[in-house]
C-alpha atoms as a PDB file:
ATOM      1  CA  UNK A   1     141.473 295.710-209.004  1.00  0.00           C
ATOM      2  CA  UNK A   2     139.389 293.297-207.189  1.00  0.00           C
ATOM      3  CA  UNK A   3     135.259 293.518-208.063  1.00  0.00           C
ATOM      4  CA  UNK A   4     133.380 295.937-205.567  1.00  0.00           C
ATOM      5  CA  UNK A   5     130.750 293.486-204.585  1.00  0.00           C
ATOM      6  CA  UNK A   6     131.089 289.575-203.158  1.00  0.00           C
ATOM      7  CA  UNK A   7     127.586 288.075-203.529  1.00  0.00           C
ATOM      8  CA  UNK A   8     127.116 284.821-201.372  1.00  0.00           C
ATOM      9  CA  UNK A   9     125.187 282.443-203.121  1.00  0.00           C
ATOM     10  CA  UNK A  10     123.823 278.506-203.350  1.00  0.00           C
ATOM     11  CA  UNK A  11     126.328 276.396-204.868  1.00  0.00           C
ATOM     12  CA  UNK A  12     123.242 275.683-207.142  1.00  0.00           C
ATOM     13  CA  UNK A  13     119.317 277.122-207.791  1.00  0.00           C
ATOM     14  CA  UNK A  14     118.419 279.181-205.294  1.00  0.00           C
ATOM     15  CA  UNK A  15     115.759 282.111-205.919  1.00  0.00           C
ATOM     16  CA  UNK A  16     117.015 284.589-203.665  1.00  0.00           C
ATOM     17  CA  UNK A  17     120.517 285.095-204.436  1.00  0.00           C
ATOM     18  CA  UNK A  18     119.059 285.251-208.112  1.00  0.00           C
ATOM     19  CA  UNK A  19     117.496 288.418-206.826  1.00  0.00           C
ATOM     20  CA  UNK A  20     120.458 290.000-205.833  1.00  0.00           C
ATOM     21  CA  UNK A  21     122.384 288.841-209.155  1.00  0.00           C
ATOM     22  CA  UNK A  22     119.584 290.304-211.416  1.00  0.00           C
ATOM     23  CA  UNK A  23     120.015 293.603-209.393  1.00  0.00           C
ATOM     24  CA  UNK A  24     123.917 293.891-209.818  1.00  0.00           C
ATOM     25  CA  UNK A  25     123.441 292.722-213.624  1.00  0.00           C
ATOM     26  CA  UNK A  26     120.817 295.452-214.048  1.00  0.00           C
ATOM     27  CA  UNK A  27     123.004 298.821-212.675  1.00  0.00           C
ATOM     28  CA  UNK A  28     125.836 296.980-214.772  1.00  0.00           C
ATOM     29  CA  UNK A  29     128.071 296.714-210.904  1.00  0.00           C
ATOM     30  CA  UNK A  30     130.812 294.311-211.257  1.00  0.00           C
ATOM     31  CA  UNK A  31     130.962 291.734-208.615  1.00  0.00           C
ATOM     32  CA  UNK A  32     132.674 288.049-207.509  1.00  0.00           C
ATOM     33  CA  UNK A  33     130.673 285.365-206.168  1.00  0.00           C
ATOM     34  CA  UNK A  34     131.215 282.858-203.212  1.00  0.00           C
ATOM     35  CA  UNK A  35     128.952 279.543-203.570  1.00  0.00           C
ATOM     36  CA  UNK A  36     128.368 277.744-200.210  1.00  0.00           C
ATOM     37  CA  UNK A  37     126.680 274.692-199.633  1.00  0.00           C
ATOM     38  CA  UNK A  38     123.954 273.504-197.779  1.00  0.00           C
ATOM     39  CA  UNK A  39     124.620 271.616-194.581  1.00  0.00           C
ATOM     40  CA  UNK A  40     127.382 271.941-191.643  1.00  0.00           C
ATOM     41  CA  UNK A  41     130.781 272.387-192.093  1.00  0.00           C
ATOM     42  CA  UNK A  42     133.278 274.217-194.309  1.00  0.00           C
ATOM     43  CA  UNK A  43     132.241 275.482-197.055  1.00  0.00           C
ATOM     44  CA  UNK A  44     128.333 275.714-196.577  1.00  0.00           C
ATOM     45  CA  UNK A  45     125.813 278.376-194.909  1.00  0.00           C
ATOM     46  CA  UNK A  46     126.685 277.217-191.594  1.00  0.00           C
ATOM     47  CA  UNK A  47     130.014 277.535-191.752  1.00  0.00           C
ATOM     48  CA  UNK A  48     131.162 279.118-188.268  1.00  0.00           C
ATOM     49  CA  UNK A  49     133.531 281.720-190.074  1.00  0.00           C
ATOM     50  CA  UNK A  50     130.590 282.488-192.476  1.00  0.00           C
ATOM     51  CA  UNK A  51     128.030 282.805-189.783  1.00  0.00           C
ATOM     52  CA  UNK A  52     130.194 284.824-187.563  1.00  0.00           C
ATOM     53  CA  UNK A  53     131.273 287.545-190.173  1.00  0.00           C
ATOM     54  CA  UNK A  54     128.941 287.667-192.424  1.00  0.00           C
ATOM     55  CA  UNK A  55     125.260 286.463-191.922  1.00  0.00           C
ATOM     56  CA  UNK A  56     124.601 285.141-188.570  1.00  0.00           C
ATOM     57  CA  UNK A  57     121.344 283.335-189.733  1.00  0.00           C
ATOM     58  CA  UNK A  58     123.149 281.106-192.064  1.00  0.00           C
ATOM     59  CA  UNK A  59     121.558 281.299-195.278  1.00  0.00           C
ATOM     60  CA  UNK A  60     122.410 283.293-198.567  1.00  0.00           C
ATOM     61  CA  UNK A  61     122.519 285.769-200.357  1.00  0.00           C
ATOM     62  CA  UNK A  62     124.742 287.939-198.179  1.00  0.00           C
ATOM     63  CA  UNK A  63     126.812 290.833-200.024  1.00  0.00           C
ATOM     64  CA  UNK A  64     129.673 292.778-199.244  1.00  0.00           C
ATOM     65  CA  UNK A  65     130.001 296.378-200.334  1.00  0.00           C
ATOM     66  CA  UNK A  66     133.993 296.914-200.491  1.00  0.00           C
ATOM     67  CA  UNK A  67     133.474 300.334-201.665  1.00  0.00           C
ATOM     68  CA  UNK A  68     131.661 301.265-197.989  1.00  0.00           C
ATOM     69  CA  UNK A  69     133.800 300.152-195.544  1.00  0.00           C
ATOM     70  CA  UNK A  70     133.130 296.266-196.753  1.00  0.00           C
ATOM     71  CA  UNK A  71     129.378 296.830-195.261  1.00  0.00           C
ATOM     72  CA  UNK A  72     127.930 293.536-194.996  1.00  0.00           C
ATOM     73  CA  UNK A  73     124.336 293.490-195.593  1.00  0.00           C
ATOM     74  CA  UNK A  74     122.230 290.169-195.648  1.00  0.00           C
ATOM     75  CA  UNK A  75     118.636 288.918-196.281  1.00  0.00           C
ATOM     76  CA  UNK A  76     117.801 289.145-199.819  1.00  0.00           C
ATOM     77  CA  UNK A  77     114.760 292.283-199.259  1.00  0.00           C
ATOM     78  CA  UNK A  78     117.127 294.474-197.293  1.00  0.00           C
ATOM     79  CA  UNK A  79     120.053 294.048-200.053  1.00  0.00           C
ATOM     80  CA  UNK A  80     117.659 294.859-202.554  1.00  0.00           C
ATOM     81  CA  UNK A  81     116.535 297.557-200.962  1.00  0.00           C
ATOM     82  CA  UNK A  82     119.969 298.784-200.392  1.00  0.00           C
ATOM     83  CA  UNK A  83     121.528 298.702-203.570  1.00  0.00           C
ATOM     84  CA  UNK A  84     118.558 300.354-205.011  1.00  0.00           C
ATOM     85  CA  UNK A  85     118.773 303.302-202.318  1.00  0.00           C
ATOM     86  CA  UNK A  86     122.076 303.610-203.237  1.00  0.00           C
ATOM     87  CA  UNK A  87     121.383 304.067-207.303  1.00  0.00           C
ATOM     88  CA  UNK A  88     119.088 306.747-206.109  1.00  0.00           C
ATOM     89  CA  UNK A  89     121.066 308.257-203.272  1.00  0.00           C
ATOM     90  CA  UNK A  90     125.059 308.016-205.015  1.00  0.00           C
ATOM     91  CA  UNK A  91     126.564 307.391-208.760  1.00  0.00           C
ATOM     92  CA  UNK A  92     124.701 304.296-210.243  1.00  0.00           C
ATOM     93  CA  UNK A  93     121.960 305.980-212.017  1.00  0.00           C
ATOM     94  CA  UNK A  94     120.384 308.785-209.527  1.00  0.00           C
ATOM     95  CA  UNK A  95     116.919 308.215-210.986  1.00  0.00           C
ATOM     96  CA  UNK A  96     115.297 306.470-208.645  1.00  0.00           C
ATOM     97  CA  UNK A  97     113.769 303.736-210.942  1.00  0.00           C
ATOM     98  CA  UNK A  98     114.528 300.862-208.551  1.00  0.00           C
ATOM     99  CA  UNK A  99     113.153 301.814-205.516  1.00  0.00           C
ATOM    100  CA  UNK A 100     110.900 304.237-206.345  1.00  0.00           C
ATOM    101  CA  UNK A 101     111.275 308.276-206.960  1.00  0.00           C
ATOM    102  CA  UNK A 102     108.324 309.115-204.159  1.00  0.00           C
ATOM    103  CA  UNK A 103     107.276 307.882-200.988  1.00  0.00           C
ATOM    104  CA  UNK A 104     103.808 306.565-202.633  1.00  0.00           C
ATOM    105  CA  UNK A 105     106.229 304.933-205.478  1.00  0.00           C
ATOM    106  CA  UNK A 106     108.413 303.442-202.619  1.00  0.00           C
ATOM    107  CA  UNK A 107     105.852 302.098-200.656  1.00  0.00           C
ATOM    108  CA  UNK A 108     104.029 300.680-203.770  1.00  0.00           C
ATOM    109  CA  UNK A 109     107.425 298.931-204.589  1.00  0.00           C
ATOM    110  CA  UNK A 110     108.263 298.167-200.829  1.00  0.00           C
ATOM    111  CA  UNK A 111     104.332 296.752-200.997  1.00  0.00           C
ATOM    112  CA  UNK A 112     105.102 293.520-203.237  1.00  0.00           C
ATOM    113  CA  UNK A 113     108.340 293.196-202.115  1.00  0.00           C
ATOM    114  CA  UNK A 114     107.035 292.715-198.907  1.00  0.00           C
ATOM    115  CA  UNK A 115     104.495 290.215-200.539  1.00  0.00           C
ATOM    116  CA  UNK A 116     107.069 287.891-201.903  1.00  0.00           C
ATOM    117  CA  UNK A 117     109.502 288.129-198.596  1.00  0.00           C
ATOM    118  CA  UNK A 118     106.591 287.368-196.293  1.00  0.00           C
ATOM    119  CA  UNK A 119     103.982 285.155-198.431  1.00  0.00           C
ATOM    120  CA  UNK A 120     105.057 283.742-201.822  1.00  0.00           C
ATOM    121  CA  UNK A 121     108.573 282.820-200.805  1.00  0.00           C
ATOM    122  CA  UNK A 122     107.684 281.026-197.723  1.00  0.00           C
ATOM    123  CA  UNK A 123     104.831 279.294-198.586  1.00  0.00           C
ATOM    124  CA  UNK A 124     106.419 278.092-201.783  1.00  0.00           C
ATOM    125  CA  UNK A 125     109.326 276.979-200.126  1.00  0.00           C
ATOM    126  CA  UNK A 126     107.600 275.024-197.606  1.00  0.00           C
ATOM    127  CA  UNK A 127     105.804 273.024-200.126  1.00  0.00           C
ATOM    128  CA  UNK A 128     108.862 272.398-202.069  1.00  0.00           C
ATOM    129  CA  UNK A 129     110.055 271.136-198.992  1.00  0.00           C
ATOM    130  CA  UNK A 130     107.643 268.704-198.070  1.00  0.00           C
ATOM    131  CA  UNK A 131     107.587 267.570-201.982  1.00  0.00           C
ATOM    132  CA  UNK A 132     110.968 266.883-202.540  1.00  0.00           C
ATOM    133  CA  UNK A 133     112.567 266.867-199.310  1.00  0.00           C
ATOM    134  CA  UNK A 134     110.637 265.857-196.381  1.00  0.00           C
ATOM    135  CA  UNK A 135     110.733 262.001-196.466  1.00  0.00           C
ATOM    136  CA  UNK A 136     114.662 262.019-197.193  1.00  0.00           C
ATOM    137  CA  UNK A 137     115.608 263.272-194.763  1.00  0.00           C
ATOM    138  CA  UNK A 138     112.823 262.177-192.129  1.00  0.00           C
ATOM    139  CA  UNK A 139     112.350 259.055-193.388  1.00  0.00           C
ATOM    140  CA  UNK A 140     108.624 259.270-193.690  1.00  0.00           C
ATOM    141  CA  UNK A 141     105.932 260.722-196.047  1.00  0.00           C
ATOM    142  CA  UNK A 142     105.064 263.622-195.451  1.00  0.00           C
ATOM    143  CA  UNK A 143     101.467 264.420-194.521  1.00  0.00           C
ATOM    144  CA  UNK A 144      98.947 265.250-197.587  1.00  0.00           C
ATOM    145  CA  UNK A 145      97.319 267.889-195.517  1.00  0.00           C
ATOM    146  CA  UNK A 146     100.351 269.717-195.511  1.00  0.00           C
ATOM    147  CA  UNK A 147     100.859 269.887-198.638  1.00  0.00           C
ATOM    148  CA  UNK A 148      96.997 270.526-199.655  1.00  0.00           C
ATOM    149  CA  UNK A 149      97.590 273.966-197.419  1.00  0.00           C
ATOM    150  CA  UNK A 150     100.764 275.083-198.836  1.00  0.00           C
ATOM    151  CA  UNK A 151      99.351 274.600-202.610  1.00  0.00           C
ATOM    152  CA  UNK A 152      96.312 275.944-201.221  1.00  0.00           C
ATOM    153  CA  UNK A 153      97.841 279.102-200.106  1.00  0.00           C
ATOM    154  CA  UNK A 154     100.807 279.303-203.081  1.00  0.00           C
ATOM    155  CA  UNK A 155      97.695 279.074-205.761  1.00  0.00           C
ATOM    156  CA  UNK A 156      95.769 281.752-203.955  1.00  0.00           C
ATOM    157  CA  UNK A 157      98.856 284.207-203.643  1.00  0.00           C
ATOM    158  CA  UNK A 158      99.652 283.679-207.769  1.00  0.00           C
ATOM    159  CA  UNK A 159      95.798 284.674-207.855  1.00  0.00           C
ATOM    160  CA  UNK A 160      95.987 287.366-206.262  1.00  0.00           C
ATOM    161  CA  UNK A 161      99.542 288.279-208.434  1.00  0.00           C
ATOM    162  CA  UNK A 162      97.957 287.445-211.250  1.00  0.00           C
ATOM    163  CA  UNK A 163      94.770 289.827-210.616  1.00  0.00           C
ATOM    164  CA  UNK A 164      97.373 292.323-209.845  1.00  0.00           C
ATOM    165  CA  UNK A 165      99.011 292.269-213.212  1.00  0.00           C
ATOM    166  CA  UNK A 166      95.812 291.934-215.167  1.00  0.00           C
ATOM    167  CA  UNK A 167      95.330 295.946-215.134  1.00  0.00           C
ATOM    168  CA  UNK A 168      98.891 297.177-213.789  1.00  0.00           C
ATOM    169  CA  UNK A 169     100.230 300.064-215.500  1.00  0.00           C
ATOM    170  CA  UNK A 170     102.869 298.540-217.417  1.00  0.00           C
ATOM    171  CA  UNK A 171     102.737 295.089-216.428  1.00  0.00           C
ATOM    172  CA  UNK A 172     104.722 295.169-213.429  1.00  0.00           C
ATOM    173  CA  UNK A 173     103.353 295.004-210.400  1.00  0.00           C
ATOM    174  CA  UNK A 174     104.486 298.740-209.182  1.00  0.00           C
ATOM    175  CA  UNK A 175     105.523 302.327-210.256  1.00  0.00           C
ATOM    176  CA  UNK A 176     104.103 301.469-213.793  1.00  0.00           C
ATOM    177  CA  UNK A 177     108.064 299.960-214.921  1.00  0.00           C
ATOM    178  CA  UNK A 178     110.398 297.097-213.601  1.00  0.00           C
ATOM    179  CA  UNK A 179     111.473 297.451-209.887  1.00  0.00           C
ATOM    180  CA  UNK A 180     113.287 295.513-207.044  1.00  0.00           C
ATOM    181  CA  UNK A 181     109.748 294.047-206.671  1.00  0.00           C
ATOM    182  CA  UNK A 182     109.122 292.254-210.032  1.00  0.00           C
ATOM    183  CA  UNK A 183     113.047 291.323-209.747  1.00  0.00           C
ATOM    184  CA  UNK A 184     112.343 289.485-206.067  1.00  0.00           C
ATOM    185  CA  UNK A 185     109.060 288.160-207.351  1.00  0.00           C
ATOM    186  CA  UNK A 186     110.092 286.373-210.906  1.00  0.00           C
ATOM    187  CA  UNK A 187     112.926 283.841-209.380  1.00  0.00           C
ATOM    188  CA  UNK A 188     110.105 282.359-207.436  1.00  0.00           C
ATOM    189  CA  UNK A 189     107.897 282.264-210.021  1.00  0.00           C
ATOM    190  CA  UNK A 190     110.509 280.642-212.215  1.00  0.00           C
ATOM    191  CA  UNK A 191     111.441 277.855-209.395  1.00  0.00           C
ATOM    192  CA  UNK A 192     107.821 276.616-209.264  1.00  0.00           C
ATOM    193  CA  UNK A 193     108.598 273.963-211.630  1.00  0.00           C
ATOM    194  CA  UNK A 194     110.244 271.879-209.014  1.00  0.00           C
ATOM    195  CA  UNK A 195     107.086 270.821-207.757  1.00  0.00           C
ATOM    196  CA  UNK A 196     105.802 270.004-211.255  1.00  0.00           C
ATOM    197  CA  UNK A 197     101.964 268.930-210.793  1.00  0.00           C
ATOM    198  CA  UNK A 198     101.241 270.670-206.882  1.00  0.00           C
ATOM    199  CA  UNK A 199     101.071 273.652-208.573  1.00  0.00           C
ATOM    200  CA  UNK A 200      98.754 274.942-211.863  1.00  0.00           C
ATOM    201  CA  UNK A 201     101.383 276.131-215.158  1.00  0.00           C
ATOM    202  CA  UNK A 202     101.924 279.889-215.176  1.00  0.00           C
ATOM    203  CA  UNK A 203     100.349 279.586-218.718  1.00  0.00           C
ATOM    204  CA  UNK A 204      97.212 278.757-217.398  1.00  0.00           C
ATOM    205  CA  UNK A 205      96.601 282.248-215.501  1.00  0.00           C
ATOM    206  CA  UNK A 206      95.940 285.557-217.742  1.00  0.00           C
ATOM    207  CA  UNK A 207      99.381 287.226-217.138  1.00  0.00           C
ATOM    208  CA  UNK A 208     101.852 285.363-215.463  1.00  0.00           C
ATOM    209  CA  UNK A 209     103.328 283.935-218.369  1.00  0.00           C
ATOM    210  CA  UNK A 210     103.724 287.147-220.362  1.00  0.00           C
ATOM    211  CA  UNK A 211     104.820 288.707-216.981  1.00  0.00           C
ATOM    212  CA  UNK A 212     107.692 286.009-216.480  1.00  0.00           C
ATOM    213  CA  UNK A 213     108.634 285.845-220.279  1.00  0.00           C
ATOM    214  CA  UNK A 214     109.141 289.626-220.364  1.00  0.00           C
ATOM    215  CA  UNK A 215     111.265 289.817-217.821  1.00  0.00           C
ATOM    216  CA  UNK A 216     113.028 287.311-218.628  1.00  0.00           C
ATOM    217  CA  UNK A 217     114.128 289.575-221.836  1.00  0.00           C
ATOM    218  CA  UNK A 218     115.623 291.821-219.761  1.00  0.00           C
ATOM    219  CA  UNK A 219     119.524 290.998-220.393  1.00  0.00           C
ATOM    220  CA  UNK A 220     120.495 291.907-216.569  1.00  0.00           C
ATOM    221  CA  UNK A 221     117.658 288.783-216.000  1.00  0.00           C
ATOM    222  CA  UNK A 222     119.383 286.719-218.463  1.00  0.00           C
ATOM    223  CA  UNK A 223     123.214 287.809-217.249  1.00  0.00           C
ATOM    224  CA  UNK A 224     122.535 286.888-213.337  1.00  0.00           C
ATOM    225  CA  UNK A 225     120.898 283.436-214.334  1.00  0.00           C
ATOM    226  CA  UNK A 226     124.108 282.448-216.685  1.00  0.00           C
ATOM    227  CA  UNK A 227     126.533 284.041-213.542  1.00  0.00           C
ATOM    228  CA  UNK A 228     124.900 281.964-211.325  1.00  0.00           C
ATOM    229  CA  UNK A 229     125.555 278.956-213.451  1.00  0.00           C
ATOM    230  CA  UNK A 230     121.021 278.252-213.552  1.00  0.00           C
ATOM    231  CA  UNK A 231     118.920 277.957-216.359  1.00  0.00           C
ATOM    232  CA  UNK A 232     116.906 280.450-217.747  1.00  0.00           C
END
């Protein structure tokens, strides 16, 4: 019998697909996963077969839920979102932890997801961009006020994490216990090492460090990070 979920991923580190691994790993689901490149052609996220059945917007993750009428569901927040609604609304675990057991839990949780979707992820990945990225493929250096803004504004959004987590219930950043929102946030925590210097050590602020490294316990963290074939 064939696995109930296909995850798209990066055929190598990629943050958000982590996000949807660590989610799987955690409600113990059993699922295959399809690596696809970056680029044009066969084979990578702009694949016209890939973009025309399963995410239109050409990037991963994108799962498939072959127990619901193969529902295809893309962007990492709204899978997240999904497979924790569906924990709380069918068989996984009907508790609710996930997503949240109230509306003031769910919005709390939906709160910092939100956070990472609209502020850390970006801005992080626009530095990384312009870091490692920008004068391969332009041919040019990229411009150092660029990059002062996006450090600028990834340093103020860890602040403002890291201020969070200082007097959190728990030491997660909702609900008072881990939720789809620390699970989004820690892949892009981790993945701040590719720009090495741009950006301060998490052991340098009060609780990112011991926010990452406990999560990073978790064995559904460790599981999706050794599926997906990147270090822990």
């Amino acid at each position: 019998m064939s696995a109930p979920f296909t995850l798209y991923t990066h055929a190598g580190p990629g943050p958000n697909p982590i996000k949807v691994a660590i989610v799987l790993e955690y409600l113990g689901l059993s699922y295959t996963t399809i690596p696809l490149k970056f680029g044009e052609g066969k084979g990578t996220v702009k694949d016209p077969e890939y973009t025309a059945k399963i995410n239109p917007n050409g990037r991963v993750p994108a799962l498939i839920d072959h127990g619901n009428d193969d529902l295809v569901v893309f962007e990492s927040g709204a899978i997240l979102q999904y497979l924790a609604e569906k924990e709380w609304d069918m068989q996984y675990d009907q508790t609710g932890n996930l997503s949240g057991r109230t509306p003031s839990e769910r919005a709390q949780i939906n709160q910092w997801l939100s956070w990472q979707i609209s502020g850390l992820g970006p801005y992080q990945g626009q530095l990384a961009w312009f870091v490692l990225f920008h004068e391969q493929t332009h041919g040019e250096k990229p411009n150092g006020s660029v990059i002062t803004r996006y450090q600028a504004e990834v340093e103020r959004l860890r602040t403002v994490l890291d201020e969070h987590l200082g007097q959190a219930e728990g030491g997660y950043v909702a609900a008072g216990r881990v939720t789809i929102a620390d699970f989004a946030i820690l892949p892009w925590l981790k993945v701040s090492v590719l720009v090495g210097e741009k950006l301060r050590p998490l052991g340098e602020y009060r609780a990112l460090k011991g926010y990452v490294d406990r999560l990073e316990g978790m064995e559904g963290v460790r599981g999706a990070y050794e599926r997906l074939g990147v270090a822990l």
